[in-house]
N, C-alpha and C. Protein backbone atom coordinates (compact mmCIF):
# COMPACT_ATOMS: atom_id res chain seq x y z
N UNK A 1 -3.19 0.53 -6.77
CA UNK A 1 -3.33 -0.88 -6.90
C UNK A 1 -4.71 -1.14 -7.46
N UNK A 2 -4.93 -2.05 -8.49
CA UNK A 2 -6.09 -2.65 -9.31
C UNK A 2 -6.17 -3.79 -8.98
N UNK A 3 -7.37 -4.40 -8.50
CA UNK A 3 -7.66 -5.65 -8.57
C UNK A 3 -8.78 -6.24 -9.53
N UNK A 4 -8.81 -5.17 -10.42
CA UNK A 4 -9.96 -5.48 -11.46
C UNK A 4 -9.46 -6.16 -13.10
N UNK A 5 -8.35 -6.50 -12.84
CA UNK A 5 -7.78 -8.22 -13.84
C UNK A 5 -8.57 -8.90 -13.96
N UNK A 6 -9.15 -9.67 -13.99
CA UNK A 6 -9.52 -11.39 -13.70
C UNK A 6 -8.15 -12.08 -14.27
N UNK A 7 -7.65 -11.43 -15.30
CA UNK A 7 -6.44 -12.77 -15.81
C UNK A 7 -5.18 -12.62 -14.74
N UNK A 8 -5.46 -11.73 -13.86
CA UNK A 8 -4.40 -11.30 -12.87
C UNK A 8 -4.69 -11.02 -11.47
N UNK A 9 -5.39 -12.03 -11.05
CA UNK A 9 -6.01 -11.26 -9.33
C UNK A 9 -4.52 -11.16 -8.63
N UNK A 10 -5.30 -10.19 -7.96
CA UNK A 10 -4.46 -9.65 -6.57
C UNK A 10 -4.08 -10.89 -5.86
N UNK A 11 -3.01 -11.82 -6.03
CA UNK A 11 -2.76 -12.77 -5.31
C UNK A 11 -1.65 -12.24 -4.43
N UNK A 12 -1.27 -12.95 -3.18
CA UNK A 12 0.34 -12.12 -2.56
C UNK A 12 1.04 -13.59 -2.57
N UNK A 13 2.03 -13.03 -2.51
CA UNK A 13 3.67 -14.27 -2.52
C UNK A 13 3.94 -14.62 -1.27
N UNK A 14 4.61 -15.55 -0.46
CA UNK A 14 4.81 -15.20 0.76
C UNK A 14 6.09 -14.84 0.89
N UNK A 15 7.17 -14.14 1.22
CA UNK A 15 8.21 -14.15 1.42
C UNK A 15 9.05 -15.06 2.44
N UNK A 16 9.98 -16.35 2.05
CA UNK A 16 10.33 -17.09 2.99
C UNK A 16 11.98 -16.91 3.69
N UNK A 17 12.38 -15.74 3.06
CA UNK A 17 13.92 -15.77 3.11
C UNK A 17 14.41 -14.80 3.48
N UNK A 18 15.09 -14.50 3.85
CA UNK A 18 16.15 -12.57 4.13
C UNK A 18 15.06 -11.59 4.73
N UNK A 19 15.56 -10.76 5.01
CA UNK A 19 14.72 -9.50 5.60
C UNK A 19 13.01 -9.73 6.27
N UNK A 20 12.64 -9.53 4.86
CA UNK A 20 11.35 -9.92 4.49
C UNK A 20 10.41 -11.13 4.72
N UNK A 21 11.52 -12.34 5.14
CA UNK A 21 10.69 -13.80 5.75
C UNK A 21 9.45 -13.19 6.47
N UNK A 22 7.86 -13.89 6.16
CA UNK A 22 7.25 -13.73 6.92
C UNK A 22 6.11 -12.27 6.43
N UNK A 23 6.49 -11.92 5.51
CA UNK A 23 5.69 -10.96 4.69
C UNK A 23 5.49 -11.32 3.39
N UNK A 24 4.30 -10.47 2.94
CA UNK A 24 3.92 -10.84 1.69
C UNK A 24 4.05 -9.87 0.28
N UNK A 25 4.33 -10.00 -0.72
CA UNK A 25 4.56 -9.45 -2.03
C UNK A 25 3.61 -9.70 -2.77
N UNK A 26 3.02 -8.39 -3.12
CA UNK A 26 1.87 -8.74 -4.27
C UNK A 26 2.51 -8.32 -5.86
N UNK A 27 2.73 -9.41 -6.80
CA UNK A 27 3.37 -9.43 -7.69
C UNK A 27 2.88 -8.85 -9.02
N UNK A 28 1.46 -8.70 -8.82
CA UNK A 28 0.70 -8.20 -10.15
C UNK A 28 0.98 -6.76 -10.22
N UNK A 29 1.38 -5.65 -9.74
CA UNK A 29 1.43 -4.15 -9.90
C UNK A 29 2.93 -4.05 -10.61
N UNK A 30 3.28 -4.11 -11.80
CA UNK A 30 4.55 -3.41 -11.91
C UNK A 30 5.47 -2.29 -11.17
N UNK A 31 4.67 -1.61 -11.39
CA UNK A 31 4.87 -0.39 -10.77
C UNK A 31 5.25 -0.11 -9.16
N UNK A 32 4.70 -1.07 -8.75
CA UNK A 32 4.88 -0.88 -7.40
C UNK A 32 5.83 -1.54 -6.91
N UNK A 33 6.14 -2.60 -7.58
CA UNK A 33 7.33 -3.48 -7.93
C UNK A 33 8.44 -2.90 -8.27
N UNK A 34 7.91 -1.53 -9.27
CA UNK A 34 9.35 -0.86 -9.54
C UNK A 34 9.72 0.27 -8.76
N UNK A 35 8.75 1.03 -8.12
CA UNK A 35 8.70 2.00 -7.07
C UNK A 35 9.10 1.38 -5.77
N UNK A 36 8.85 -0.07 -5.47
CA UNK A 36 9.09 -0.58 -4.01
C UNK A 36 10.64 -1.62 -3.91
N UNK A 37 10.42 -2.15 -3.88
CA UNK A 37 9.29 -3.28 -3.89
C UNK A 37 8.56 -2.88 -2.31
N UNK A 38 7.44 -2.66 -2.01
CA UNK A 38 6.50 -2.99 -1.02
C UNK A 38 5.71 -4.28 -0.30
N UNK A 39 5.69 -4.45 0.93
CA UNK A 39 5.21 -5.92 1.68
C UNK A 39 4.11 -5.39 2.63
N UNK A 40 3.66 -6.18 3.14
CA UNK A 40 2.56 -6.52 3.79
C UNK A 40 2.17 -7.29 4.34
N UNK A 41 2.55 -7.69 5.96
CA UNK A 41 1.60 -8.74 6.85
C UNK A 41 0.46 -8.25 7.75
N UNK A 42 0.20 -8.85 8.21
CA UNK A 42 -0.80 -9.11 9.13
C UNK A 42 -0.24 -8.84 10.54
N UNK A 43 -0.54 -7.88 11.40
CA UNK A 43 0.11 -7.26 12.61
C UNK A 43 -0.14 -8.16 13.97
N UNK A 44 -0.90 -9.36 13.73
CA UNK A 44 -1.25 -10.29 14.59
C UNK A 44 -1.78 -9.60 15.35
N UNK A 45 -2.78 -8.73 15.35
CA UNK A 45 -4.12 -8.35 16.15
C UNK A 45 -4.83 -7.71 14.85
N UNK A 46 -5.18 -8.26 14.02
CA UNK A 46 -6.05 -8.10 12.94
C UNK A 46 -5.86 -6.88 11.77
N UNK A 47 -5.19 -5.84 12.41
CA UNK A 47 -4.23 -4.84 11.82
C UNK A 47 -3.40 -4.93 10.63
N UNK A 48 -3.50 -4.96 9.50
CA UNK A 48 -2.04 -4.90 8.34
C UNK A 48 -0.89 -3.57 8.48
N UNK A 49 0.19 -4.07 8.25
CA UNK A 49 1.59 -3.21 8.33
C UNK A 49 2.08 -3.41 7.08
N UNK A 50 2.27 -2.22 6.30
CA UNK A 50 2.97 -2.75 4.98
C UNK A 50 4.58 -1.96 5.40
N UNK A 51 5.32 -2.06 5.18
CA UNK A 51 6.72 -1.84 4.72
C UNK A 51 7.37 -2.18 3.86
N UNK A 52 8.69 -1.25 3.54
CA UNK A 52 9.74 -1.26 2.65
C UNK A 52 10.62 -0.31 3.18
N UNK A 53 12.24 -0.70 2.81
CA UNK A 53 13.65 -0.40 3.05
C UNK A 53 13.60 0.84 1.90
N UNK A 54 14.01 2.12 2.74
CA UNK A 54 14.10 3.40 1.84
C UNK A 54 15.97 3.09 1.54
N UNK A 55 15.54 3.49 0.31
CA UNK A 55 16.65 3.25 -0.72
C UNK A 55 17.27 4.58 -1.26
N UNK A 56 18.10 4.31 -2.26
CA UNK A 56 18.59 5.49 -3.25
C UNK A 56 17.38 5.97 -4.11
N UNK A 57 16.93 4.98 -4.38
CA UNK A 57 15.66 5.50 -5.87
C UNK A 57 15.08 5.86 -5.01
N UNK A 58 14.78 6.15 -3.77
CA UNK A 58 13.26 6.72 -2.88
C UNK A 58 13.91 8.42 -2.67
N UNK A 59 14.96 8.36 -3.25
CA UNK A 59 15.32 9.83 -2.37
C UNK A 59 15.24 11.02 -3.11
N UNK A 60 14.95 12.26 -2.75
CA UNK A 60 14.86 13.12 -3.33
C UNK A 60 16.39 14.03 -3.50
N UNK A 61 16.36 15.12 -4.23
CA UNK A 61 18.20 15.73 -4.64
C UNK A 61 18.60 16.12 -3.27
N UNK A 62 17.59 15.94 -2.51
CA UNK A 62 18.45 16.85 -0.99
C UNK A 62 18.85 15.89 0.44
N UNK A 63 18.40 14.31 -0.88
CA UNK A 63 18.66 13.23 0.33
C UNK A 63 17.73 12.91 0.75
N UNK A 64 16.57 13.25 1.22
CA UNK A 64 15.40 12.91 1.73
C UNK A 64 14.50 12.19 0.94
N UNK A 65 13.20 11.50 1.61
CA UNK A 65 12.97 10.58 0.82
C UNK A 65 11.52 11.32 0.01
N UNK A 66 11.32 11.18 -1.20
CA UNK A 66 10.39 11.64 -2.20
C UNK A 66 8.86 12.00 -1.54
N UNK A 67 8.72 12.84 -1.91
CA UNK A 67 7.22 13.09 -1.39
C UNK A 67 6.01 11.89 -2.23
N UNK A 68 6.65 11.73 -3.33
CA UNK A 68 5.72 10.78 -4.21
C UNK A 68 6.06 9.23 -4.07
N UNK A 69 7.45 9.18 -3.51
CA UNK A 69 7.63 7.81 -3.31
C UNK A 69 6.48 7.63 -1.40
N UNK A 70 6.44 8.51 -0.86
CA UNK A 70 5.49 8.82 0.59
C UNK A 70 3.98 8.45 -0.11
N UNK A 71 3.76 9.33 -1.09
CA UNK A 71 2.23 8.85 -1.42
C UNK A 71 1.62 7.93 -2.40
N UNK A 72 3.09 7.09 -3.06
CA UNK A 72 2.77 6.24 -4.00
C UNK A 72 2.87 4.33 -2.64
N UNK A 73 3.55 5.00 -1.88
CA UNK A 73 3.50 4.07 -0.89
C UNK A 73 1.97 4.31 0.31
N UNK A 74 1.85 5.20 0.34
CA UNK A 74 -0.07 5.47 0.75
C UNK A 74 -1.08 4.44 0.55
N UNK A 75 -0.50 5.04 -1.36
CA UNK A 75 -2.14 4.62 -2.50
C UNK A 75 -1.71 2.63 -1.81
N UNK A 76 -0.52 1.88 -1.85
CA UNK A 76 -0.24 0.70 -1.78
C UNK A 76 -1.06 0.34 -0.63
N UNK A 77 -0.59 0.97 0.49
CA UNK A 77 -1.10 0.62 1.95
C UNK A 77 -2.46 0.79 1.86
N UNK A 78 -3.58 1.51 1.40
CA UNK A 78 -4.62 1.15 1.19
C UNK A 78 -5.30 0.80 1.39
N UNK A 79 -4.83 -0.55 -0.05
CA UNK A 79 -5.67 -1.76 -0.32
C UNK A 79 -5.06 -2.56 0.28
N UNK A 80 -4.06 -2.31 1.11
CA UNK A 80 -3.56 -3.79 2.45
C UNK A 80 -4.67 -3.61 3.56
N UNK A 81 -4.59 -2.37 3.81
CA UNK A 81 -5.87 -2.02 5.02
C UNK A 81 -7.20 -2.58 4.19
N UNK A 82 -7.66 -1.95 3.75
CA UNK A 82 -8.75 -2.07 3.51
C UNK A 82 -9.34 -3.14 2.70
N UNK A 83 -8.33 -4.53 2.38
CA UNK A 83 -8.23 -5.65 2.28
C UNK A 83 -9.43 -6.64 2.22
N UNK A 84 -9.98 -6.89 3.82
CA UNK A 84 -11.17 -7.05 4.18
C UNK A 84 -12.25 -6.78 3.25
N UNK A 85 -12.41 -5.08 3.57
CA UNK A 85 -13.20 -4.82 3.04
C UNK A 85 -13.75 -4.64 1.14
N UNK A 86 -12.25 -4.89 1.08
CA UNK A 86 -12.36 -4.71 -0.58
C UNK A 86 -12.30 -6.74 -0.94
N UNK A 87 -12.67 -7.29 -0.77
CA UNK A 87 -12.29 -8.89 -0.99
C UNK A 87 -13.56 -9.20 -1.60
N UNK A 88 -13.26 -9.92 -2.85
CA UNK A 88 -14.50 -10.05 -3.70
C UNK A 88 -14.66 -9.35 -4.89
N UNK A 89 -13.86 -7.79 -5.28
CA UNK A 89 -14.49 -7.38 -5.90
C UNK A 89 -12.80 -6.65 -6.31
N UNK A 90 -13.17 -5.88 -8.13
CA UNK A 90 -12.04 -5.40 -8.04
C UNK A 90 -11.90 -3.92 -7.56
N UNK A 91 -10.77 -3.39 -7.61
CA UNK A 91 -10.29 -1.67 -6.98
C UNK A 91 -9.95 -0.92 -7.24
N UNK A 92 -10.29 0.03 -7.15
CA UNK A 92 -9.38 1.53 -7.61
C UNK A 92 -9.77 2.35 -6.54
N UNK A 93 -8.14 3.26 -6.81
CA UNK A 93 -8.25 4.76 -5.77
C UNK A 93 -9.19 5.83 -6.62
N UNK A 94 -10.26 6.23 -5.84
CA UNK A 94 -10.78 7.50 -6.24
C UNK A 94 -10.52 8.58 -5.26
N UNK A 95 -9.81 8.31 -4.34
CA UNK A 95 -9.21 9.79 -3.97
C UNK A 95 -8.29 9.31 -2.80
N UNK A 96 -7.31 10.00 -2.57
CA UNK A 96 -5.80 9.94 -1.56
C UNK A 96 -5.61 11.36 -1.32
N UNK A 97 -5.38 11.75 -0.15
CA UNK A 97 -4.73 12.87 0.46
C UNK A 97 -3.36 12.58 1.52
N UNK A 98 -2.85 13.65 1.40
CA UNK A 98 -1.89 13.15 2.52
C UNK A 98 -1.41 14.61 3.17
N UNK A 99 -0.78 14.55 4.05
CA UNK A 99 -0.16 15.43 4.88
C UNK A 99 1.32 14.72 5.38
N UNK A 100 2.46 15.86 4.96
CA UNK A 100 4.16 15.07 5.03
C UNK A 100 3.94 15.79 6.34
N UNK A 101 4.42 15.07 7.20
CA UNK A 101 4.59 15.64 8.36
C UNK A 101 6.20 15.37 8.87
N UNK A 102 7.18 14.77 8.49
CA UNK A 102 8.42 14.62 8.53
C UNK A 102 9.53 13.52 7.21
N UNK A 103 10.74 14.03 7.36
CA UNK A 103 11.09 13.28 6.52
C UNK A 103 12.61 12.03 6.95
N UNK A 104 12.58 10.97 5.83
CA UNK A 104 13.12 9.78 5.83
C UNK A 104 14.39 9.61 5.52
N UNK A 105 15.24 8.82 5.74
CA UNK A 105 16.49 9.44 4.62
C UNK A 105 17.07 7.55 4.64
N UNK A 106 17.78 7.39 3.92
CA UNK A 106 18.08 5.73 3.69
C UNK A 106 18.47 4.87 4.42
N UNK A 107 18.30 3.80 3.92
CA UNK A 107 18.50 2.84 5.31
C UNK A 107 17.55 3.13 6.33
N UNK A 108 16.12 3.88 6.48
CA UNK A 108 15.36 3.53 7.28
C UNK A 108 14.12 2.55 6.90
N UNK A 109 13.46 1.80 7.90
CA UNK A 109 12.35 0.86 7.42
C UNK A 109 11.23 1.87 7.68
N UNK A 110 10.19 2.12 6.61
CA UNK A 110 9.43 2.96 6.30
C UNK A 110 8.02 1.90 6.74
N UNK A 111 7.09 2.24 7.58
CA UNK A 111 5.89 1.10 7.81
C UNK A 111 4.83 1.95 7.85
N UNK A 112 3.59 1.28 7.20
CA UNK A 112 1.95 2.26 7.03
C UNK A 112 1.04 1.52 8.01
N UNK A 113 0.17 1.91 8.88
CA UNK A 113 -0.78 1.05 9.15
C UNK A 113 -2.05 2.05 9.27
N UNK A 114 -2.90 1.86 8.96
CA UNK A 114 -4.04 2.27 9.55
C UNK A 114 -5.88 1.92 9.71
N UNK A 115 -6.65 2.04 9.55
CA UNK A 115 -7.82 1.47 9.40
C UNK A 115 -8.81 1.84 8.68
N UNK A 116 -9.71 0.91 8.83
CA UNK A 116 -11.18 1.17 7.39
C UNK A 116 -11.76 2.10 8.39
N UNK A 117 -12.52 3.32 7.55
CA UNK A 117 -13.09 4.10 8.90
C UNK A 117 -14.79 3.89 8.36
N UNK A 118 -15.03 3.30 7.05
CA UNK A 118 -16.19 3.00 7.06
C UNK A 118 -16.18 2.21 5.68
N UNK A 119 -16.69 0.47 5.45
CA UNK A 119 -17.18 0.03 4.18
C UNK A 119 -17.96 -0.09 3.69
N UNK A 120 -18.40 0.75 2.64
CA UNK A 120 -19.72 0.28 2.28
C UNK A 120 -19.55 -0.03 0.83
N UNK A 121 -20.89 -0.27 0.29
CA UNK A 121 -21.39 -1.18 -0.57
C UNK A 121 -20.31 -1.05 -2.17
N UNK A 122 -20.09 0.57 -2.49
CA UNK A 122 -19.28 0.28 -3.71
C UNK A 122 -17.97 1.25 -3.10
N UNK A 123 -17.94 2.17 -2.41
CA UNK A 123 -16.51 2.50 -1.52
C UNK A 123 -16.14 2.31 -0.18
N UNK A 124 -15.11 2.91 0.05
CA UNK A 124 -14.34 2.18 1.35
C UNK A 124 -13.10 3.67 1.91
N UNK A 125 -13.55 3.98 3.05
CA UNK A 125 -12.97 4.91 3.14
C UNK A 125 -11.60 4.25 4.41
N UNK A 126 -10.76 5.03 4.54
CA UNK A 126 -9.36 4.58 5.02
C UNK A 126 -8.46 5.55 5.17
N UNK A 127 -7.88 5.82 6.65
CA UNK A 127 -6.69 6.43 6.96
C UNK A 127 -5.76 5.85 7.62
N UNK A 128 -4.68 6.45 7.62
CA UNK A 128 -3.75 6.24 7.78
C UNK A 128 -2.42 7.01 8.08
N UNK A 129 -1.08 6.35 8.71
CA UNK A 129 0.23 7.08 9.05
C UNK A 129 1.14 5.81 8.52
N UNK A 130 2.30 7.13 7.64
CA UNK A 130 3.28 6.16 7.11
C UNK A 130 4.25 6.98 8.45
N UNK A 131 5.03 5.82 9.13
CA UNK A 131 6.01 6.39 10.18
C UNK A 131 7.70 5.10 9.78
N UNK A 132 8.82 6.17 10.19
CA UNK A 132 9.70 5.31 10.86
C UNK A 132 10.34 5.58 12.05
N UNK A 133 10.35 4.30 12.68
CA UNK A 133 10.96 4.20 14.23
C UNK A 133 10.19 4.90 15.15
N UNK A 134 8.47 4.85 14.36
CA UNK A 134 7.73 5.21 15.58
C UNK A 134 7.09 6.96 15.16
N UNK A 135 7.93 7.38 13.97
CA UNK A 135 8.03 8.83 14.11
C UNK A 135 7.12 8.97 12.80
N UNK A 136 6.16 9.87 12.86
CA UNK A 136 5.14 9.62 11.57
C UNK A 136 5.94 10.76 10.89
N UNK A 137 5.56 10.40 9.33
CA UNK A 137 6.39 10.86 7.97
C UNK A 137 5.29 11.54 7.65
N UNK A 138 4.10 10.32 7.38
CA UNK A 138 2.81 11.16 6.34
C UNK A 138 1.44 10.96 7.23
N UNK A 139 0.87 11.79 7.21
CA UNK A 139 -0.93 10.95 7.70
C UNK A 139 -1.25 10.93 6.28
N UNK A 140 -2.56 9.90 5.89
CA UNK A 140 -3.37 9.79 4.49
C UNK A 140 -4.63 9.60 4.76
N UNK A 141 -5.57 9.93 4.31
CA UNK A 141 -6.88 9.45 3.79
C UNK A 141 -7.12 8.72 2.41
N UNK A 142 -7.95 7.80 1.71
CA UNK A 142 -8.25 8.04 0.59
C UNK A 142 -9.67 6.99 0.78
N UNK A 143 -10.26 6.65 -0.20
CA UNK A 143 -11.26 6.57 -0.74
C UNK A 143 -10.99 5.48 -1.71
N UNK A 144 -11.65 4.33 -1.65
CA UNK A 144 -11.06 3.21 -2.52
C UNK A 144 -12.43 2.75 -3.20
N UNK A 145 -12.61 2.80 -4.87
CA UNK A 145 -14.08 2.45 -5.05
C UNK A 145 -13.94 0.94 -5.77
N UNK A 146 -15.21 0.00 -5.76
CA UNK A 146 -14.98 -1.13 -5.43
C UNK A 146 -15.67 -1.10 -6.80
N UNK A 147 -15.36 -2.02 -8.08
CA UNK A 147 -15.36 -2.21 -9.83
C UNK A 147 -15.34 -3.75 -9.74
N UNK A 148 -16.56 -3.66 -10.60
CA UNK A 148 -16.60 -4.90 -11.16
C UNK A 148 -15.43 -5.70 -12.15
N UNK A 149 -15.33 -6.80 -11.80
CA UNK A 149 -13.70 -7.32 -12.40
C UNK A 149 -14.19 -7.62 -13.53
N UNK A 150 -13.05 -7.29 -15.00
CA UNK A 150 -13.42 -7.37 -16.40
C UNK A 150 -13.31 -8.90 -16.62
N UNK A 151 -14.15 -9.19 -17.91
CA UNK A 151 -14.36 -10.25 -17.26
C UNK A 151 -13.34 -10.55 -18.95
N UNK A 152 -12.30 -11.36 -19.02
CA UNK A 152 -11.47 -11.31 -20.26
C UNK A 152 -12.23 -11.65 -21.71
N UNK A 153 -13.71 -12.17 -21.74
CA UNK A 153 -14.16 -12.07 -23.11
C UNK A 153 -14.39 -10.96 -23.47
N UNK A 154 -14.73 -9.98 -22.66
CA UNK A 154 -15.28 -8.32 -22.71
C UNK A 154 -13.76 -7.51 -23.63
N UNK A 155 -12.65 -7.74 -23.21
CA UNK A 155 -11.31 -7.70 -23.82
C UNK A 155 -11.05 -6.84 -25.47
């Protein structure tokens, strides 16, 4: 996820209808749009939870769900965590790790949460567990560095 647009900030949608009422969609990432769709609220103790419904396109030939759809849903969760700390400025991943520690298979709700473990001035470090029904899939780390937003005359 980039928040270094200006003609495109990181704005989120709210979702008011089906499933999803009550979460938010960030509409500027194609990609993640086409990999997810992925959401994100607020865990009502200051915490973000992102989720998404594992599908057919998430699965790998043996049924299980993609190791890259696990860490392309990571890099997303992130910049939901680390939110806070990235606000103001734009973003990029400079580094993600992960560890699969179990796997998903369809029709389960896939959820990330985890925390900033330190922000500072131009990165932001952050881990995390993608789990369903409680049962962790992936742990992650990554490293989120904080870019000045282009400014569209620069273009």
């Amino acid at each position: 996820m980039d928040g270094g647009d200006a003609q495109a900030p990181w704005v989120p949608q709210e979702i008011t209808e089906g499933e999803w009422a009550g979460w938010k969609l960030w509409s500027t990432d194609p990609f993640e749009l086409l990999s997810g769709p992925f959401y994100c609220r607020d865990a009502g103790d200051g915490r973000m939870v992102c989720a998404f419904r594992a599908e057919k396109k998430h699965m790998n030939g043996g049924g299980f769900m993609h190791g890259g759809c696990l860490m392309t849903f990571a890099d997303y969760a992130l910049f939901c965590i680390g939110g806070e700390a990235l606000q103001g400025s734009g973003s990029v991943t400079a580094s993600l790790s992960g560890e699969f520690v179990d796997s998903a298979v369809e029709g389960e709700l896939i959820e990330a949460s985890g925390e900033v473990t330190r922000g500072g001035r131009s990165l932001v470090f952050i881990r995390g567990t993608v789990s369903t029904g409680g049962r962790p899939l992936l742990t992650f780390s990554g490293i989120v560095k904080k870019v000045r937003r282009k400014d569209p005359a620069d273009a």
